[in-house]
PDB file of N, CA and C in Angstrom:
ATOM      1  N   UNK A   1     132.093 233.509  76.645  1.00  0.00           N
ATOM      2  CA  UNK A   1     130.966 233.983  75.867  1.00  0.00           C
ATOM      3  C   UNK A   1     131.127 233.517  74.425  1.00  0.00           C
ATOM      4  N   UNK A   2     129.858 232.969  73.628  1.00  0.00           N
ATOM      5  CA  UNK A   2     129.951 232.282  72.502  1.00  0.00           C
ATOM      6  C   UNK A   2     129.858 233.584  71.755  1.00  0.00           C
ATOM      7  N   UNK A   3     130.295 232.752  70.198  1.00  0.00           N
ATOM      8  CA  UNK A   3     130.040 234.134  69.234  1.00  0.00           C
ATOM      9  C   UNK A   3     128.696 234.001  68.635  1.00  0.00           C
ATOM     10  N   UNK A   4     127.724 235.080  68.614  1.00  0.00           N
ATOM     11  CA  UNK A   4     126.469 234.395  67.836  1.00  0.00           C
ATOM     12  C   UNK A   4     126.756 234.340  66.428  1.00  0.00           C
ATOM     13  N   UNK A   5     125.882 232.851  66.014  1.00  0.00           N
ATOM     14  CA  UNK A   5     125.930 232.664  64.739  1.00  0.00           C
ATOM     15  C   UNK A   5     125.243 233.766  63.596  1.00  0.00           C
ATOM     16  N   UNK A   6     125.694 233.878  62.553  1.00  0.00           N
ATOM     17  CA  UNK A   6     125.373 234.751  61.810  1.00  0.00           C
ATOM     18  C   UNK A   6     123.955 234.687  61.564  1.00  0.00           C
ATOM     19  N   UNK A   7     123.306 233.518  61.532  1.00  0.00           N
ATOM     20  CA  UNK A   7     121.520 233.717  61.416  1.00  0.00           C
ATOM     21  C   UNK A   7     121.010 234.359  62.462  1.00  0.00           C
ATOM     22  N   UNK A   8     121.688 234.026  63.328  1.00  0.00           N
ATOM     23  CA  UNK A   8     120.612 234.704  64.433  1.00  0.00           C
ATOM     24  C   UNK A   8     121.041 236.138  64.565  1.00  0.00           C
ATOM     25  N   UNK A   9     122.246 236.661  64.161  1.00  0.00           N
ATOM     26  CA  UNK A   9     122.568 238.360  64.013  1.00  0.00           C
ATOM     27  C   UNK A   9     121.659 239.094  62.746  1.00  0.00           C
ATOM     28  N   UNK A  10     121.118 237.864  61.462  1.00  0.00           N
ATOM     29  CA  UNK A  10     120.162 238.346  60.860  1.00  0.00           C
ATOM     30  C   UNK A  10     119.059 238.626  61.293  1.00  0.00           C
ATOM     31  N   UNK A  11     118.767 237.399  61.751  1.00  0.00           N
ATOM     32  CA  UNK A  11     116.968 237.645  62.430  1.00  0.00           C
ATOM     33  C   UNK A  11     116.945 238.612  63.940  1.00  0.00           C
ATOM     34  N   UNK A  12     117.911 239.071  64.151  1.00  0.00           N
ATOM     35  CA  UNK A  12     118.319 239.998  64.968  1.00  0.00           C
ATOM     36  C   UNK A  12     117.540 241.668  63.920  1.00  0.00           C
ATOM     37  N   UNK A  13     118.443 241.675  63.251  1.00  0.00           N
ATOM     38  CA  UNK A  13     118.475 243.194  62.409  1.00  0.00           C
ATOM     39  C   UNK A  13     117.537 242.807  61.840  1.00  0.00           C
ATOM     40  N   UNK A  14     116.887 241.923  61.450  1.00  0.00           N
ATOM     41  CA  UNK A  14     115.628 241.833  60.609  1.00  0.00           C
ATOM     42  C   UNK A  14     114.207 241.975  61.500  1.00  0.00           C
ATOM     43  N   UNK A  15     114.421 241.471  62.824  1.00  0.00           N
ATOM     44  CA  UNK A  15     113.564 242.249  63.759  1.00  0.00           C
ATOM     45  C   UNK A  15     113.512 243.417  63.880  1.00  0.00           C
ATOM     46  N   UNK A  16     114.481 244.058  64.011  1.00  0.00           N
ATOM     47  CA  UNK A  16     115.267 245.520  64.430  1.00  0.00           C
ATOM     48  C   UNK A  16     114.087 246.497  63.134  1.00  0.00           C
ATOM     49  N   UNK A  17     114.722 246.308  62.048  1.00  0.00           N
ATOM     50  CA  UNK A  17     114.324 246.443  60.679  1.00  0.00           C
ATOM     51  C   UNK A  17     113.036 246.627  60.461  1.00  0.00           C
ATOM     52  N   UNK A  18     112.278 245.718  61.015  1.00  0.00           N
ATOM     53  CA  UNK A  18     110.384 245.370  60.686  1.00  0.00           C
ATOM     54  C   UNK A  18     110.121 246.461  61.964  1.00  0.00           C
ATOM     55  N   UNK A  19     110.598 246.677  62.286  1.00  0.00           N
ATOM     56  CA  UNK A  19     109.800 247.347  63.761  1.00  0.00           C
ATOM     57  C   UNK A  19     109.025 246.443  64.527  1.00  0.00           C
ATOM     58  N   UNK A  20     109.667 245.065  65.119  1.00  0.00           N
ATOM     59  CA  UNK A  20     108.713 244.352  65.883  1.00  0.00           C
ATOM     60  C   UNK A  20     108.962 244.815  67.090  1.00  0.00           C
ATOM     61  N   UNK A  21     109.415 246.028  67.654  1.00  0.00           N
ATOM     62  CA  UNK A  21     109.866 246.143  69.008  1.00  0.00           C
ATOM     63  C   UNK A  21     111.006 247.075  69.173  1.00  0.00           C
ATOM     64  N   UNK A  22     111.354 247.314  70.582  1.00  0.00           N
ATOM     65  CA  UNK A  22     112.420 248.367  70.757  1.00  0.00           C
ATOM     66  C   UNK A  22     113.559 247.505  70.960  1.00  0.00           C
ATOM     67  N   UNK A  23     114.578 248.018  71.133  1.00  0.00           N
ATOM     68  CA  UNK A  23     116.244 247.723  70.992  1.00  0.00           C
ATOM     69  C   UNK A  23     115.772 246.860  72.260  1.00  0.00           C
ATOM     70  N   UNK A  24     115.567 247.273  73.320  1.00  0.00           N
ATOM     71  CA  UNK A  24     115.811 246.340  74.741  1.00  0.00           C
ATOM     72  C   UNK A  24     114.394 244.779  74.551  1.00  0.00           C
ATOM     73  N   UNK A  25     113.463 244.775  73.438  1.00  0.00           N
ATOM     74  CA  UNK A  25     112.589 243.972  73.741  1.00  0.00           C
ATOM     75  C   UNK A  25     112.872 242.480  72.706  1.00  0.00           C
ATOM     76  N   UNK A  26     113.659 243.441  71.219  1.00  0.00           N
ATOM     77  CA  UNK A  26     114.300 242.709  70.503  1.00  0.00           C
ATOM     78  C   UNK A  26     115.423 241.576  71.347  1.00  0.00           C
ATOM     79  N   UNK A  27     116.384 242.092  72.153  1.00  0.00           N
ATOM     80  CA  UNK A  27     117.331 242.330  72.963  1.00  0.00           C
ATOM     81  C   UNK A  27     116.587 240.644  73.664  1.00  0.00           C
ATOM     82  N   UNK A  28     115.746 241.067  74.650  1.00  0.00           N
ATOM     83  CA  UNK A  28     115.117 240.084  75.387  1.00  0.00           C
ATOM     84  C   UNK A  28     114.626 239.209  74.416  1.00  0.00           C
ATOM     85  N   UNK A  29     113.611 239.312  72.894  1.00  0.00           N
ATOM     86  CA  UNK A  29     113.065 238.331  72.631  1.00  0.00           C
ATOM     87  C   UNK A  29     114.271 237.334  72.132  1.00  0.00           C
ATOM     88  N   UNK A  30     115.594 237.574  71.436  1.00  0.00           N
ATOM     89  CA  UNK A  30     116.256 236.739  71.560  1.00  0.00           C
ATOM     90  C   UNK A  30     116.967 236.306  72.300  1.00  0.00           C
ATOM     91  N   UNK A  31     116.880 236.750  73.846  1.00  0.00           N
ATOM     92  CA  UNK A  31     118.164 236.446  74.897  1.00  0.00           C
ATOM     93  C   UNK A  31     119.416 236.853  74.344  1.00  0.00           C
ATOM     94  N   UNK A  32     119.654 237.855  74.292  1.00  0.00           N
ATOM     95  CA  UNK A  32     121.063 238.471  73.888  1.00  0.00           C
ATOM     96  C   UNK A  32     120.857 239.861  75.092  1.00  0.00           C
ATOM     97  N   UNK A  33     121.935 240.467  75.061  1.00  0.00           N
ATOM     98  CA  UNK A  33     122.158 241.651  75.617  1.00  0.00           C
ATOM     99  C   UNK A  33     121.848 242.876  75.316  1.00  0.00           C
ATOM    100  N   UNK A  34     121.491 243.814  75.254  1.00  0.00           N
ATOM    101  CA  UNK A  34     120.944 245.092  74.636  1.00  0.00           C
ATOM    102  C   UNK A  34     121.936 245.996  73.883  1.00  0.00           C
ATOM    103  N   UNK A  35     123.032 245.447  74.730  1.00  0.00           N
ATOM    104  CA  UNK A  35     124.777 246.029  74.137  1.00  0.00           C
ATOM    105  C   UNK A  35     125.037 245.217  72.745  1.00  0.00           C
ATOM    106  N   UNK A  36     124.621 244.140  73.160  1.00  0.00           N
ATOM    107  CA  UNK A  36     124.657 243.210  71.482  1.00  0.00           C
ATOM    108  C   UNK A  36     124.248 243.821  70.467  1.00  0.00           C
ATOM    109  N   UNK A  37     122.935 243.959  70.628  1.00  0.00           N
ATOM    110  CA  UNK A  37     121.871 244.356  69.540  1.00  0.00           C
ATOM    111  C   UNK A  37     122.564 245.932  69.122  1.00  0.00           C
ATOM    112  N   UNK A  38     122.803 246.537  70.263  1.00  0.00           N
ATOM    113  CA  UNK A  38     123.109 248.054  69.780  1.00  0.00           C
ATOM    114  C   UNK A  38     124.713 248.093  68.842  1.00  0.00           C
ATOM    115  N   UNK A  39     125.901 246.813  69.530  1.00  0.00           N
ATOM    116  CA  UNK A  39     126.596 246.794  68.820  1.00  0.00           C
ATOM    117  C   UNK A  39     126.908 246.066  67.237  1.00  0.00           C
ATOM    118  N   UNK A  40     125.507 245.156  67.039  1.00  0.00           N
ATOM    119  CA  UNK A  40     125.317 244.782  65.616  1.00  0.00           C
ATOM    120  C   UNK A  40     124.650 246.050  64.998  1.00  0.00           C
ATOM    121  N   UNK A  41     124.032 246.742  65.182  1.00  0.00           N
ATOM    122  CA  UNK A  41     123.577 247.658  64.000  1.00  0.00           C
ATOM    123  C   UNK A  41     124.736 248.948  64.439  1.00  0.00           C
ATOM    124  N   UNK A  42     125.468 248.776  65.270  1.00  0.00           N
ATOM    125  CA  UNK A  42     126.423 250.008  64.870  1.00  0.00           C
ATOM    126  C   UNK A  42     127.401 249.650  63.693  1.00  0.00           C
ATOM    127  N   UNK A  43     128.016 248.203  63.800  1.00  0.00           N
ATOM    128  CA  UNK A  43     128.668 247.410  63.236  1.00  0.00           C
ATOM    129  C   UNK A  43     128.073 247.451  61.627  1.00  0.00           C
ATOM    130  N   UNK A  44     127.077 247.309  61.451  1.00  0.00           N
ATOM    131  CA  UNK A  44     126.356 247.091  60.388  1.00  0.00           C
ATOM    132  C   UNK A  44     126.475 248.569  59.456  1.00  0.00           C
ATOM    133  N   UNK A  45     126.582 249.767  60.312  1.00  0.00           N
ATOM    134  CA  UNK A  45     126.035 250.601  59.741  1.00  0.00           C
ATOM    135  C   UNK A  45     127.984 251.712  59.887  1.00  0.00           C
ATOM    136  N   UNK A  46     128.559 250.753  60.313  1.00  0.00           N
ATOM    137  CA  UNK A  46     130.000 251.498  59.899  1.00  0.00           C
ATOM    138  C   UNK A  46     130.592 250.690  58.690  1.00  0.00           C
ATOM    139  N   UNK A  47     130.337 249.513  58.719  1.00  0.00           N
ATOM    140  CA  UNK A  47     131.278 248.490  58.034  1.00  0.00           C
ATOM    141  C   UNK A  47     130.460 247.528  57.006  1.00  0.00           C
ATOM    142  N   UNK A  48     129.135 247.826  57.128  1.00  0.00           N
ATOM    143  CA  UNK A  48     127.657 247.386  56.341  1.00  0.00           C
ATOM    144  C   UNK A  48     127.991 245.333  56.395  1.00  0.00           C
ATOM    145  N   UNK A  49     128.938 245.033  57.109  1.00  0.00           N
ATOM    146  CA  UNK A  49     128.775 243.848  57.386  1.00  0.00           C
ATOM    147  C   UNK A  49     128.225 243.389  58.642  1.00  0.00           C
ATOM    148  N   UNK A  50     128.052 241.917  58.940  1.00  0.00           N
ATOM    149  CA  UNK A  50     127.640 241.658  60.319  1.00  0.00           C
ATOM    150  C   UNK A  50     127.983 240.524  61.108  1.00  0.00           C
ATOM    151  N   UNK A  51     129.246 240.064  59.982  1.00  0.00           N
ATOM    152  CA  UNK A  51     129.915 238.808  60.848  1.00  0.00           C
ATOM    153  C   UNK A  51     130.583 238.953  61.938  1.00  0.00           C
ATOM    154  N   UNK A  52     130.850 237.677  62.403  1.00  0.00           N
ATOM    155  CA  UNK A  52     131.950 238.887  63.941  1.00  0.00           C
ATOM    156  C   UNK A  52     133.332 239.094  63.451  1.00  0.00           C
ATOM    157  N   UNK A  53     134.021 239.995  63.972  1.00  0.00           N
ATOM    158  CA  UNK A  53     134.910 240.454  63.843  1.00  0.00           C
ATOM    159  C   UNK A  53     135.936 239.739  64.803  1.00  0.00           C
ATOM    160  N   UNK A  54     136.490 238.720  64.312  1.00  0.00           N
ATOM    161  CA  UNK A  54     137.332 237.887  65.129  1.00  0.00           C
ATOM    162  C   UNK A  54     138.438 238.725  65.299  1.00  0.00           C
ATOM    163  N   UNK A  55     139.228 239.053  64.861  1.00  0.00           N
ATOM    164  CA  UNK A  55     140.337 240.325  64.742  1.00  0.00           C
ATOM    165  C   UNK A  55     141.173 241.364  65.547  1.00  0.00           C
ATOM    166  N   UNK A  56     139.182 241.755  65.825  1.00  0.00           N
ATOM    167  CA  UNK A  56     139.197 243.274  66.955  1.00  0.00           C
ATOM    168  C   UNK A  56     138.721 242.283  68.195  1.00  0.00           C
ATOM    169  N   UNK A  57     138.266 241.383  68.582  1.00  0.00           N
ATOM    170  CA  UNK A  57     138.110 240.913  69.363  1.00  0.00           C
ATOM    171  C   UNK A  57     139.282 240.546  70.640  1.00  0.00           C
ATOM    172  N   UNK A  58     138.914 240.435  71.938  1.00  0.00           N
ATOM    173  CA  UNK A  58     139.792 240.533  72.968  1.00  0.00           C
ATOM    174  C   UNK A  58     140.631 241.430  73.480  1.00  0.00           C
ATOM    175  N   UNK A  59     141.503 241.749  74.437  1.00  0.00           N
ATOM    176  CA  UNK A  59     142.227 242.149  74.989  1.00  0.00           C
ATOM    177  C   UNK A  59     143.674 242.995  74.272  1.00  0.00           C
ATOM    178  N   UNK A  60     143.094 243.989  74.221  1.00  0.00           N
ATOM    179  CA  UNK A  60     144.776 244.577  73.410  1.00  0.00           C
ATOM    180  C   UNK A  60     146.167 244.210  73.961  1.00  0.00           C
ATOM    181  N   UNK A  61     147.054 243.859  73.651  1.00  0.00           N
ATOM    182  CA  UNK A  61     148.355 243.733  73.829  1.00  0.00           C
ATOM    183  C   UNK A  61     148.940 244.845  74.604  1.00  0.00           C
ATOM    184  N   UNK A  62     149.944 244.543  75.755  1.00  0.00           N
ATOM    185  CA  UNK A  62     150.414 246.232  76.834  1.00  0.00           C
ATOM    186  C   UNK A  62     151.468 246.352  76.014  1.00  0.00           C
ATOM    187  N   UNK A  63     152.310 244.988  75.318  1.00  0.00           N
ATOM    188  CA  UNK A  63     153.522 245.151  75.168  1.00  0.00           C
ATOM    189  C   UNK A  63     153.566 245.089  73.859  1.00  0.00           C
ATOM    190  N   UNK A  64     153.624 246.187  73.361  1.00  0.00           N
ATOM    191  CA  UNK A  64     154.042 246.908  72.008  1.00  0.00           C
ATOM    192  C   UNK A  64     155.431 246.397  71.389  1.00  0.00           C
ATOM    193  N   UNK A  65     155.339 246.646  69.875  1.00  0.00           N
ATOM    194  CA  UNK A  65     156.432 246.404  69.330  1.00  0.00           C
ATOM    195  C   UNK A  65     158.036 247.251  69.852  1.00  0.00           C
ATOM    196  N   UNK A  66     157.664 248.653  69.918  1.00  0.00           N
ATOM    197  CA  UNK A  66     158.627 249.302  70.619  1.00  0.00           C
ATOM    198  C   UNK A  66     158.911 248.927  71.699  1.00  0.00           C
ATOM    199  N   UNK A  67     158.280 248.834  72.860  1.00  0.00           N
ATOM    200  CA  UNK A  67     158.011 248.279  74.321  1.00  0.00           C
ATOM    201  C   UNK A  67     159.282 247.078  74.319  1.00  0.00           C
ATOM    202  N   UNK A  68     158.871 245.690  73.307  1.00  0.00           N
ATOM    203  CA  UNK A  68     159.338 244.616  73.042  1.00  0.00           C
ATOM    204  C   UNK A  68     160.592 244.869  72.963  1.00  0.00           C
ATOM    205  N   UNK A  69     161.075 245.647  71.791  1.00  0.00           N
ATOM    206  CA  UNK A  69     162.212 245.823  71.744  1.00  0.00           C
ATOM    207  C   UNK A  69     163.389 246.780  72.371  1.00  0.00           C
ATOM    208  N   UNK A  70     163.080 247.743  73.257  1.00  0.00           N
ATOM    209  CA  UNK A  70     163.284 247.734  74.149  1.00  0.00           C
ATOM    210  C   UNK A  70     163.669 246.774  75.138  1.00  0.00           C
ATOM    211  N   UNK A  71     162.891 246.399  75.888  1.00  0.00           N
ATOM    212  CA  UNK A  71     163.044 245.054  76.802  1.00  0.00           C
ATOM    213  C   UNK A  71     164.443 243.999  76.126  1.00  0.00           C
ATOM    214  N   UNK A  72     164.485 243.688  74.821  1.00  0.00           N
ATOM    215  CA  UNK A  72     165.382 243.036  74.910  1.00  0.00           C
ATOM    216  C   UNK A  72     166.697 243.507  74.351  1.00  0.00           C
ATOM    217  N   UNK A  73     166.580 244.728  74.435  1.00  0.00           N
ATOM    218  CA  UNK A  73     168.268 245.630  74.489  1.00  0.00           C
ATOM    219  C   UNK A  73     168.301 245.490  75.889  1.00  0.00           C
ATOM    220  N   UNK A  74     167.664 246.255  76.890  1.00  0.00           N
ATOM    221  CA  UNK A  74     167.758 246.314  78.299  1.00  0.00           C
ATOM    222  C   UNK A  74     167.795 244.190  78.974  1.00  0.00           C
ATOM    223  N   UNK A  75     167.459 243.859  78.773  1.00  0.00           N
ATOM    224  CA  UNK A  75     167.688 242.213  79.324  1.00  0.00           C
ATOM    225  C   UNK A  75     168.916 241.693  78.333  1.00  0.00           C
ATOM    226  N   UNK A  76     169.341 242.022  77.415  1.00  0.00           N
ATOM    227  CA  UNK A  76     170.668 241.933  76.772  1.00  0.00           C
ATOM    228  C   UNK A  76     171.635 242.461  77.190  1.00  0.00           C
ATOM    229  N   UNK A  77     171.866 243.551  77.663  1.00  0.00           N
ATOM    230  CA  UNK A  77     172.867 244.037  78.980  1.00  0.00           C
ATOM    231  C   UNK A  77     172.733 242.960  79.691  1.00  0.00           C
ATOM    232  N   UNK A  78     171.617 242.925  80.848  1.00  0.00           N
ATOM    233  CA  UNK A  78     171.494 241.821  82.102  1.00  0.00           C
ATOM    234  C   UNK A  78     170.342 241.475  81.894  1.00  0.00           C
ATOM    235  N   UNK A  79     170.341 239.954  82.016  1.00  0.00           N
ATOM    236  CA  UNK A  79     168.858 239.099  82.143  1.00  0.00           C
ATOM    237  C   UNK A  79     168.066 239.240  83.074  1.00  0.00           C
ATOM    238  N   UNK A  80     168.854 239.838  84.301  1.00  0.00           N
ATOM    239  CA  UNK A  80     168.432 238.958  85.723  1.00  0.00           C
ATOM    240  C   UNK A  80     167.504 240.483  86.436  1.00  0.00           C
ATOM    241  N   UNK A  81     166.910 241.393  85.443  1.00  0.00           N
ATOM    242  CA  UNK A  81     166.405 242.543  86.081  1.00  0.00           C
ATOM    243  C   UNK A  81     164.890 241.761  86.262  1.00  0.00           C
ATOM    244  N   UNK A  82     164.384 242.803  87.331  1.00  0.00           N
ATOM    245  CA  UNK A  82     162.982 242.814  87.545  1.00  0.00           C
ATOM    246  C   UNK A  82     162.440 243.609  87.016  1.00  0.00           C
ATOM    247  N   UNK A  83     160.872 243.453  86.781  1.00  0.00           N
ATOM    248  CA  UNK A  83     160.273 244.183  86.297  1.00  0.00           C
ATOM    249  C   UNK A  83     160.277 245.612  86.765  1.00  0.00           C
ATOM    250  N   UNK A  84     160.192 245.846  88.007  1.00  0.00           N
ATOM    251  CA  UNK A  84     160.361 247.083  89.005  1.00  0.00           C
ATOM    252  C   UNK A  84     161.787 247.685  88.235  1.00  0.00           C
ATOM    253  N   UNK A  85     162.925 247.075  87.848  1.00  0.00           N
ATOM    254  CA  UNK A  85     164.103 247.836  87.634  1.00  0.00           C
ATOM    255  C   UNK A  85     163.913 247.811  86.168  1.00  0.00           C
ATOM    256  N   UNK A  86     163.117 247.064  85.194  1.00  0.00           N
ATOM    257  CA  UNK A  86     162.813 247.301  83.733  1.00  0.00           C
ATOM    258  C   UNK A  86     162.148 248.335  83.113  1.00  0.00           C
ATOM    259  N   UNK A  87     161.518 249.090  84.580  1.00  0.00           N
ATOM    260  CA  UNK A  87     160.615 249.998  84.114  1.00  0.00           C
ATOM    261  C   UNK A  87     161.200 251.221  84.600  1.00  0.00           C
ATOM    262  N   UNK A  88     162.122 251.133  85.675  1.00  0.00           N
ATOM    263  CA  UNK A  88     162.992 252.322  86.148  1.00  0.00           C
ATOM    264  C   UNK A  88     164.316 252.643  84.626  1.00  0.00           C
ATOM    265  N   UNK A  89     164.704 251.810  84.081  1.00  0.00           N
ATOM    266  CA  UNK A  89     165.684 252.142  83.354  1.00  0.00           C
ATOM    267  C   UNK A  89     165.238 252.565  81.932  1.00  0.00           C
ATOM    268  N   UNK A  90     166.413 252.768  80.921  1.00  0.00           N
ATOM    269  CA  UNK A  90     165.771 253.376  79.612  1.00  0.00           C
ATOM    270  C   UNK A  90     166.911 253.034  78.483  1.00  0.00           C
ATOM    271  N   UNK A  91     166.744 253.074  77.604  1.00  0.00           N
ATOM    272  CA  UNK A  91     167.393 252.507  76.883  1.00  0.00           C
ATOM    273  C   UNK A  91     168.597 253.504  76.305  1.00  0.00           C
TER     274      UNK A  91
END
């Protein structure tokens, strides 16, 4: 999925804005998603910006800094554990 360019997240909220329409028609007249539109003016109206947020974007990380370090006290004893026995033991 592309990121939309910032003009078109304007003429997005600037539709939104004029009242040419409801969230789902705005939504359709630019081919975007309705989740889009609802998540640019939430965006807009926590953080009053509207670029994307490269940052918060994607998949959170499972393996935490603690997690991490952990793991390599426990594989510093022995390398050769499995995950099944990495998660049974404790530091």
């Amino acid at each position: 999925m592309r990121t939309l360019s910032l003009d078109l997240r304007e003429r997005i909220l600037a539709a939104y804005d004029s009242d040419e329409g409801t969230r789902p028609e705005i939504a359709h007249r630019f081919r975007v998603s309705l989740g889009m539109v609802k998540k640019l003016l939430q965006q807009r109206r926590h953080t009053g910006d509207i670029a994307p947020r490269y940052r918060f974007c994607g998949r959170k990380p499972m393996i935490v800094g603690t997690h991490r370090s952990q793991m390599r006290l426990l594989l510093a004893r022995k390398n050769d554990l499995t995950l099944k026995e990495l998660r049974r033991r404790r530091v």
